[in-house]
Protein backbone atom coordinates (compact mmCIF):
# COMPACT_ATOMS: atom_id res chain seq x y z
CA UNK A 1 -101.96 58.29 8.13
CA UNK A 2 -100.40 59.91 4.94
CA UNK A 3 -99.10 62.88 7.06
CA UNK A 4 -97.91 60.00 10.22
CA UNK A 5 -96.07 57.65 7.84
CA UNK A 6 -93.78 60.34 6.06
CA UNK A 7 -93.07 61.42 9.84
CA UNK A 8 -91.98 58.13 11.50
CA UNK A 9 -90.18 57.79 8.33
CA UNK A 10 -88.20 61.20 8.63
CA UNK A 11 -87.49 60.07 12.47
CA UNK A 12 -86.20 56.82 11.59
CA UNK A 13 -84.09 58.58 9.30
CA UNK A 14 -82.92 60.95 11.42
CA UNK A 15 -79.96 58.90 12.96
CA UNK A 16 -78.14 57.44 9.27
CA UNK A 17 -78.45 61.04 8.05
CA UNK A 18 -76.64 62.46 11.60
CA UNK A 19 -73.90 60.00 10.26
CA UNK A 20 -73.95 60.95 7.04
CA UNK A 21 -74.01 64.81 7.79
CA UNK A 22 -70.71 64.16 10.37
CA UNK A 23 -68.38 63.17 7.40
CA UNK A 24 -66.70 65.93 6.08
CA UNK A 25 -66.81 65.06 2.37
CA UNK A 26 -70.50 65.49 2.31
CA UNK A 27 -71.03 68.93 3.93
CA UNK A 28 -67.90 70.36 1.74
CA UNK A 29 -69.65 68.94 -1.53
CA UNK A 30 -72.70 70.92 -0.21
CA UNK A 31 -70.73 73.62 0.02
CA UNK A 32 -68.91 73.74 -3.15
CA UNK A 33 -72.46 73.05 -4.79
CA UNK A 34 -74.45 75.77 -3.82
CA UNK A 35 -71.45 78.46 -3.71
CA UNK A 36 -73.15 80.53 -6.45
CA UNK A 37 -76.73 80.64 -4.66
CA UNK A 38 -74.85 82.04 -1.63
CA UNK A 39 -72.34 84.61 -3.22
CA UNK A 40 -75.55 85.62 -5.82
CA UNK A 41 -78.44 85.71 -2.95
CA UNK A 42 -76.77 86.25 0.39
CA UNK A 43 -75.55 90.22 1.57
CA UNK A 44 -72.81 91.57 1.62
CA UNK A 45 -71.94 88.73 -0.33
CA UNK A 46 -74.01 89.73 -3.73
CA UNK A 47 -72.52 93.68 -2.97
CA UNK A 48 -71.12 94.96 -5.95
CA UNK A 49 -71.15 91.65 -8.18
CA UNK A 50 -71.57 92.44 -12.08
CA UNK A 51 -75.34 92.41 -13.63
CA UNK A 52 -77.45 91.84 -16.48
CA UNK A 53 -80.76 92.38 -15.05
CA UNK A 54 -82.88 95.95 -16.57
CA UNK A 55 -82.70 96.82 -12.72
CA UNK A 56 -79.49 96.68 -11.62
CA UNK A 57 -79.99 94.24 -8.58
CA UNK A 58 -76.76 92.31 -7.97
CA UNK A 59 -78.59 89.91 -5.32
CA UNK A 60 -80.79 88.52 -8.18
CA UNK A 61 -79.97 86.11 -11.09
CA UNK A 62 -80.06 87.56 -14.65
CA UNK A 63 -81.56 85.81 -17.20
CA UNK A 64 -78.63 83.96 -18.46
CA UNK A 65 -77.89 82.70 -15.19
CA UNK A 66 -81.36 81.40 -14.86
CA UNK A 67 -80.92 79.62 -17.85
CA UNK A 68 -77.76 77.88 -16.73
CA UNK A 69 -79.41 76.57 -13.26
CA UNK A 70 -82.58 75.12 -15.46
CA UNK A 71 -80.11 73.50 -17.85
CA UNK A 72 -78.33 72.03 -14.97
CA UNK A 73 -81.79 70.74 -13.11
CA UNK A 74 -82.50 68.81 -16.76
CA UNK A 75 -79.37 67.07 -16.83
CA UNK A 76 -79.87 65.75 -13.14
CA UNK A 77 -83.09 65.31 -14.03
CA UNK A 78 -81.83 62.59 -17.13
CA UNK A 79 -78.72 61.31 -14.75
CA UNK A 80 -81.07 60.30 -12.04
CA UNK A 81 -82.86 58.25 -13.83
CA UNK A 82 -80.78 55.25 -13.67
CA UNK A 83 -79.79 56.08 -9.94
CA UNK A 84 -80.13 53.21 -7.59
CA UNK A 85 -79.25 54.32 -4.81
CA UNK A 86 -79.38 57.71 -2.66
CA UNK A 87 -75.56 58.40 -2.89
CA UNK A 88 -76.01 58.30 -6.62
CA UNK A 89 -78.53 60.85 -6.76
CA UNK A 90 -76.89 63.38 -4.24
CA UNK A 91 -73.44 62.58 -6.17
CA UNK A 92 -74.90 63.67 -9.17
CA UNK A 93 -76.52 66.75 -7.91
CA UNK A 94 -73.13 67.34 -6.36
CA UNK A 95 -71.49 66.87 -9.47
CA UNK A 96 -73.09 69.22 -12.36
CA UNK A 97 -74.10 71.25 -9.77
CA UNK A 98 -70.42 71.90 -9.16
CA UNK A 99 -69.96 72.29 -13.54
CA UNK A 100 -72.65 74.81 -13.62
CA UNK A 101 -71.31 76.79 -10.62
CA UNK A 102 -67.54 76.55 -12.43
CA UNK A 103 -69.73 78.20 -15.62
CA UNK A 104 -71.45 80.80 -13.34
CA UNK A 105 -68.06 82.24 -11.82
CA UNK A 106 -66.21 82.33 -14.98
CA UNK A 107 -69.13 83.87 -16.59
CA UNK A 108 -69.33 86.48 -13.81
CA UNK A 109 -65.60 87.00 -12.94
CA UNK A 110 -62.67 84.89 -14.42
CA UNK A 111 -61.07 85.61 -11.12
CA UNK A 112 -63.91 84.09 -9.05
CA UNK A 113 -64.07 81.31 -12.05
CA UNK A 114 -60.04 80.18 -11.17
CA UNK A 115 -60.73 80.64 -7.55
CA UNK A 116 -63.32 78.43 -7.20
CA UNK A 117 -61.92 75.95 -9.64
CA UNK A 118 -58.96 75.85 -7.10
CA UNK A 119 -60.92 75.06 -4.55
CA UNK A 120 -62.60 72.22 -6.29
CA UNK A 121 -59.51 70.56 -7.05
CA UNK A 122 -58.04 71.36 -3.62
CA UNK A 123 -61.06 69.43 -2.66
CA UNK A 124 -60.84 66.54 -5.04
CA UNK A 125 -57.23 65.67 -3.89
CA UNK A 126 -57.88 65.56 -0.35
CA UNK A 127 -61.72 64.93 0.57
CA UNK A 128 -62.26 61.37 -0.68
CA UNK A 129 -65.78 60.05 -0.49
CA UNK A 130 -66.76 57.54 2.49
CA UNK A 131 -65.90 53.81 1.24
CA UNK A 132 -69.02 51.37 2.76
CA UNK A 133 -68.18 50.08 6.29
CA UNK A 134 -71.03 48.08 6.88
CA UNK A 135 -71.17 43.89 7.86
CA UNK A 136 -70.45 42.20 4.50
CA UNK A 137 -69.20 37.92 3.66
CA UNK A 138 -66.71 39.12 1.04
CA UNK A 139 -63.21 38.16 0.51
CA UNK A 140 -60.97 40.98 -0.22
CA UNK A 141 -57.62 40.11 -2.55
CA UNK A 142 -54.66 41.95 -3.40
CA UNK A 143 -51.84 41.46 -5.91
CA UNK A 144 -50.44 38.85 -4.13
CA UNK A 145 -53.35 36.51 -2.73
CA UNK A 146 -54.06 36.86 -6.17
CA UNK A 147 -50.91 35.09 -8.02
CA UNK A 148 -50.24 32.83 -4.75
CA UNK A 149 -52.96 31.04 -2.75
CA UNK A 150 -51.88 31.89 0.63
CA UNK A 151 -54.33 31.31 3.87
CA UNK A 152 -54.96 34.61 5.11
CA UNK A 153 -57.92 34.38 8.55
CA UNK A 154 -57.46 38.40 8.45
CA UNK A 155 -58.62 37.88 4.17
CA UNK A 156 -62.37 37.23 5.22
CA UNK A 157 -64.72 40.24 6.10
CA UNK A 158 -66.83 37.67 7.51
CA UNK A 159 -67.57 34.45 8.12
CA UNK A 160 -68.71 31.06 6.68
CA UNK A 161 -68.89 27.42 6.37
CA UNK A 162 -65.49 26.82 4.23
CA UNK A 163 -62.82 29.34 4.45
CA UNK A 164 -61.23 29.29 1.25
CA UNK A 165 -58.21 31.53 0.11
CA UNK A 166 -58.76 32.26 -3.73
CA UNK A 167 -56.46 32.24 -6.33
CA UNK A 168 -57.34 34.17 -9.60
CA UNK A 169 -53.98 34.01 -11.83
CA UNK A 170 -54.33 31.79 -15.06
CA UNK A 171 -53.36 29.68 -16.39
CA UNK A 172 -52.94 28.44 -12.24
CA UNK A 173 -55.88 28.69 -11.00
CA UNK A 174 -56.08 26.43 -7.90
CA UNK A 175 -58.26 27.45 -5.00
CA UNK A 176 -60.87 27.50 -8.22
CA UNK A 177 -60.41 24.34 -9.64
CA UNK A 178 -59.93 22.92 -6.21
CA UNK A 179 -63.62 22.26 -5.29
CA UNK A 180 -65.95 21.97 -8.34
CA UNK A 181 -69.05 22.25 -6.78
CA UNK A 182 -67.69 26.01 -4.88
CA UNK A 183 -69.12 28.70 -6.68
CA UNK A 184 -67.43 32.67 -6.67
CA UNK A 185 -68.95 35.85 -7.80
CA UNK A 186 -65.99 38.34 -7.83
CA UNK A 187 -66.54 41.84 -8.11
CA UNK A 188 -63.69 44.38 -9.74
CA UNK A 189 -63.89 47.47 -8.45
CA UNK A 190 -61.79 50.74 -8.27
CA UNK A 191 -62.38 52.91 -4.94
CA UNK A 192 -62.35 56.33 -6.66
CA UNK A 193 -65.65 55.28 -9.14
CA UNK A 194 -68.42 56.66 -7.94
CA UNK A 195 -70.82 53.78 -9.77
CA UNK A 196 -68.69 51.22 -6.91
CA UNK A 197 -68.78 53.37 -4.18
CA UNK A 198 -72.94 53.00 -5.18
CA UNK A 199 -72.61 49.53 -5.46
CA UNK A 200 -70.62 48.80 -2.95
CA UNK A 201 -73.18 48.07 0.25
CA UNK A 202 -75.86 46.31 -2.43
CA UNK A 203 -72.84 43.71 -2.84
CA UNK A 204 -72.09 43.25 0.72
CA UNK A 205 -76.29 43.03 1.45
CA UNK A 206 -76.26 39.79 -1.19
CA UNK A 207 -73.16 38.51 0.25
CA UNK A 208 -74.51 38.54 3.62
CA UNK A 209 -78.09 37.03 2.13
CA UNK A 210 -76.49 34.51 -0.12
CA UNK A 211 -73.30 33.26 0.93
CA UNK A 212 -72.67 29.46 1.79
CA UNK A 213 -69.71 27.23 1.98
CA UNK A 214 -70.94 26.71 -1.73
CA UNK A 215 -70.95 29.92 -3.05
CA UNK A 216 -68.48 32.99 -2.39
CA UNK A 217 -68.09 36.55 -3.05
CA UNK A 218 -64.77 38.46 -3.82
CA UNK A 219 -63.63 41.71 -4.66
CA UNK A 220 -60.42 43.14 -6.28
CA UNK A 221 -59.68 46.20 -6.39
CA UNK A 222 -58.43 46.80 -10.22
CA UNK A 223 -57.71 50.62 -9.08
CA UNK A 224 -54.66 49.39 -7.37
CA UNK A 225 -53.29 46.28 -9.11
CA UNK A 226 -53.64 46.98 -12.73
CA UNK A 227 -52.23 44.15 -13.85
CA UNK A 228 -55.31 42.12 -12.81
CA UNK A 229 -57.42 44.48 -14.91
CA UNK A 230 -55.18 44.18 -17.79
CA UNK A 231 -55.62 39.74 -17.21
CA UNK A 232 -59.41 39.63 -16.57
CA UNK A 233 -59.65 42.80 -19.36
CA UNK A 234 -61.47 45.03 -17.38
CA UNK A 235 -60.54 48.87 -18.22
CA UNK A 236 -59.77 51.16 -15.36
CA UNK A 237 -59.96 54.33 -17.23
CA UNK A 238 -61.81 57.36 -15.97
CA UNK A 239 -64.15 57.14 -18.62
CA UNK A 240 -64.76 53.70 -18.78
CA UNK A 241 -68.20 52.03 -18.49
CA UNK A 242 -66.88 48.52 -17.04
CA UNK A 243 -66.86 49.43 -12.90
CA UNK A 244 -67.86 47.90 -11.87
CA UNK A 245 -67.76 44.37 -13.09
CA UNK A 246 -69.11 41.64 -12.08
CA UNK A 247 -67.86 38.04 -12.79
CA UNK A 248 -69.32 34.73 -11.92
CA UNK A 249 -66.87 31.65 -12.03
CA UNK A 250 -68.16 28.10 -11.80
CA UNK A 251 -65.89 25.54 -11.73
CA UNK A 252 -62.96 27.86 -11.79
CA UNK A 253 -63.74 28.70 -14.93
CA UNK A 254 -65.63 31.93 -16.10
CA UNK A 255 -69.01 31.59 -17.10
CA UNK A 256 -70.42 35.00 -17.40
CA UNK A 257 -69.89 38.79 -16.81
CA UNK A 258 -71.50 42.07 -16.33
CA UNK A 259 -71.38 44.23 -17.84
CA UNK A 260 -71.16 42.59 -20.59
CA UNK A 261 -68.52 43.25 -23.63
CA UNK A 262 -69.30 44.26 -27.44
CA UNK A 263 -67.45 43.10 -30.31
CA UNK A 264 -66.03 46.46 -30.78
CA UNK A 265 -64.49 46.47 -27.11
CA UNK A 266 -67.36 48.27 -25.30
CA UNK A 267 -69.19 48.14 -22.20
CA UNK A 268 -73.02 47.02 -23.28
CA UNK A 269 -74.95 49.57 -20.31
CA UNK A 270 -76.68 47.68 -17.53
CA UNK A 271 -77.80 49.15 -14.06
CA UNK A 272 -76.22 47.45 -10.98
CA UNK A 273 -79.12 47.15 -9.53
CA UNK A 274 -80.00 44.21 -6.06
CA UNK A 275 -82.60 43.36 -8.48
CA UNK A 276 -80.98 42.87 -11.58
CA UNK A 277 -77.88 40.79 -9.98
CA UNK A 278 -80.12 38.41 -8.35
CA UNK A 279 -82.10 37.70 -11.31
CA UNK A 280 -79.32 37.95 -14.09
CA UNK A 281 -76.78 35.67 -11.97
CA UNK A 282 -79.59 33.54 -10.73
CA UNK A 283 -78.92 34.00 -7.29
CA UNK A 284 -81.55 32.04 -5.68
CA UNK A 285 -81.11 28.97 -7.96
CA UNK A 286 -77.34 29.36 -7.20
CA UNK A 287 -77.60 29.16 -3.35
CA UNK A 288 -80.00 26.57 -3.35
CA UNK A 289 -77.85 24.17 -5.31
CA UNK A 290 -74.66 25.10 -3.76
CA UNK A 291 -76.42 24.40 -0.09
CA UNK A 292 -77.61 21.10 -1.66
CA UNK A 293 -73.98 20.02 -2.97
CA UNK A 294 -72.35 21.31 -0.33
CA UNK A 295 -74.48 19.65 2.70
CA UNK A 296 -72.11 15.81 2.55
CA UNK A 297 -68.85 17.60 3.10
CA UNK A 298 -69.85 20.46 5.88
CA UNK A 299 -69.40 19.22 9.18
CA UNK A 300 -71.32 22.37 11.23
CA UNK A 301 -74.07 24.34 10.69
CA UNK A 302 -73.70 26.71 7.72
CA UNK A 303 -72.54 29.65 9.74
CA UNK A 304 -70.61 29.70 12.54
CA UNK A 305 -71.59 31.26 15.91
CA UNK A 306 -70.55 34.50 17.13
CA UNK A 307 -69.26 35.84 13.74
CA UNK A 308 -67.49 39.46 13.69
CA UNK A 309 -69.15 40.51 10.31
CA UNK A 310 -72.41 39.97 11.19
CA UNK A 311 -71.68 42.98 13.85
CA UNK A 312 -69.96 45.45 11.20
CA UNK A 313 -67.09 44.56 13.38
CA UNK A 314 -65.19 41.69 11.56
CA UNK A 315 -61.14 41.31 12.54
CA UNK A 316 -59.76 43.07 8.96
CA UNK A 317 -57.30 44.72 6.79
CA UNK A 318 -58.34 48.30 5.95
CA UNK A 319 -59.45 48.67 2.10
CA UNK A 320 -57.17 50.66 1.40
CA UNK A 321 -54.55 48.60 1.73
CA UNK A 322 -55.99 45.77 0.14
């Protein structure tokens, strides 16, 4: 049985990583992170490359260059720790691993160094990671649905009991206020952070285990309409700490965040974990009261028959141009 289980897992696998292998951005990332191994180890390749080793051998790392790849492994080592999910630990492997071969090439040739750091911008500006696809109960907002509460039936990625259009500009704001008891959890994301990308299919796996005509989820993408980070203060920089962020309004009022704000302006850390959402927004106690409050005014069963988003086919804008 220990040798059995690891295989029926492997061949259950097999299929999501044949989908995963078949987008380009993956392979290429590969690619770019194991360019060193291949020009250092593989002939003709390694033919006439510079050396520090006693012998002479160009198809063998030198001592330095050993040092380098071990320094790398302990920082992935450290990163990976906090990984969640799988796409977080291959993006960080993908990511030093791409630093240290940068290092290797300008250490061995500046020519080969500028090359390849071409090639990884090249790469950066036109391979953009895979955004989640997947079923999900979230309602997606731009600029507009923001400031004006305008019914959209294309707005949903999903279905349920009460479709709501949401409004999220203060002072004004009235799809919140409108129903008391209706309860949103709004996520602010940016579709170039890695840390959403991660969290994005954990937040459409609680939307489709916990939403009710009582409680919603949302997303915005701050990337895109920066105004809405500046209002809800939620920093978009490429160093910032605060995508995403997670808030919960009750009432139409906010009640709490994560992650959650210092007094000197700065993200307090805290792991976006399926765990740690359900138990720090209270999740189950949420859905169990909104069900309860929600059960005089709904006139069908919670959800509807037949839903699109239940499929991973729901009738929707692209997120892009939301």
């Amino acid at each position: 049985m220990a040798v059995v289980a690891p295989l029926l897992a492997l061949l259950y696998s097999v299929p999501g990583l044949c989908r995963w292998l078949a987008r380009p951005y993956y392979p290429l990332s590969a690619l770019l992170a194991t360019a060193f191994l291949l020009v250092r180890k593989v002939p003709p390749l390694c033919q006439g490359l510079p050396s520090q080793r006693e012998d002479g051998n160009p198809c063998d790392f030198d001592w330095r260059e050993v040092e380098i790849l071990m320094f790398l492994s302990a920082i992935v080592m450290m990163k990976n720790r906090r990984s969640i999910t799988v796409e977080q630990h291959i993006g960080n492997i993908f990511m030093f691993s791409k630093v240290a071969n940068a290092i290797l090439f300008f250490r061995l040739d500046i020519r080969m160094g500028l090359l390849y750091l071409t090639l990884c911008i090249v790469f950066l500006m036109t391979c953009k990671p895979p955004l989640y696809m997947g079923p999900e109960y979230i309602k997606y907002f731009s600029d507009k649905t923001i400031d004006v509460s305008i019914p959209s039936p294309g707005g949903y990625r999903g279905g349920s009991a009460c479709h709501s259009p949401l409004s999220l500009a203060p002072p004004r704001q009235e799809e919140l206020d409108r129903d008391k008891r209706v309860t949103w959890i709004v996520e602010f994301f940016a579709n170039w952070s890695s840390e959403c990308q991660s969290f994005a299919p954990i937040f459409a796996d609680l939307s489709l285990k916990y939403n009710c005509s009582g409680l919603h989820f949302g997303k915005v993408d701050v990337g895109r309409y920066t105004d809405v980070s500046t209002r809800y203060k939620v920093s978009t920089s490429p160093l910032t700490k605060q995508l995403p962020t997670l808030i919960l309004f009750q009432g139409g009022t906010e009640t709490m965040r994560r992650p959650q704000i210092d007094k000197k302006g700065r993200a307090v850390s805290w792991t976006f974990s399926e765990e740690n959402v359900i138990r720090e927004f209270n999740l189950n106690e949420l859905y169990q009261k909104s069900k309860k409050q929600s059960k005089p005014r709904e006139e069908g069963p919670e959800e509807l028959p037949g839903v699109e988003a239940a499929t991973g086919h729901p009738d929707r804008e692209s997120k892009k141009d939301k």
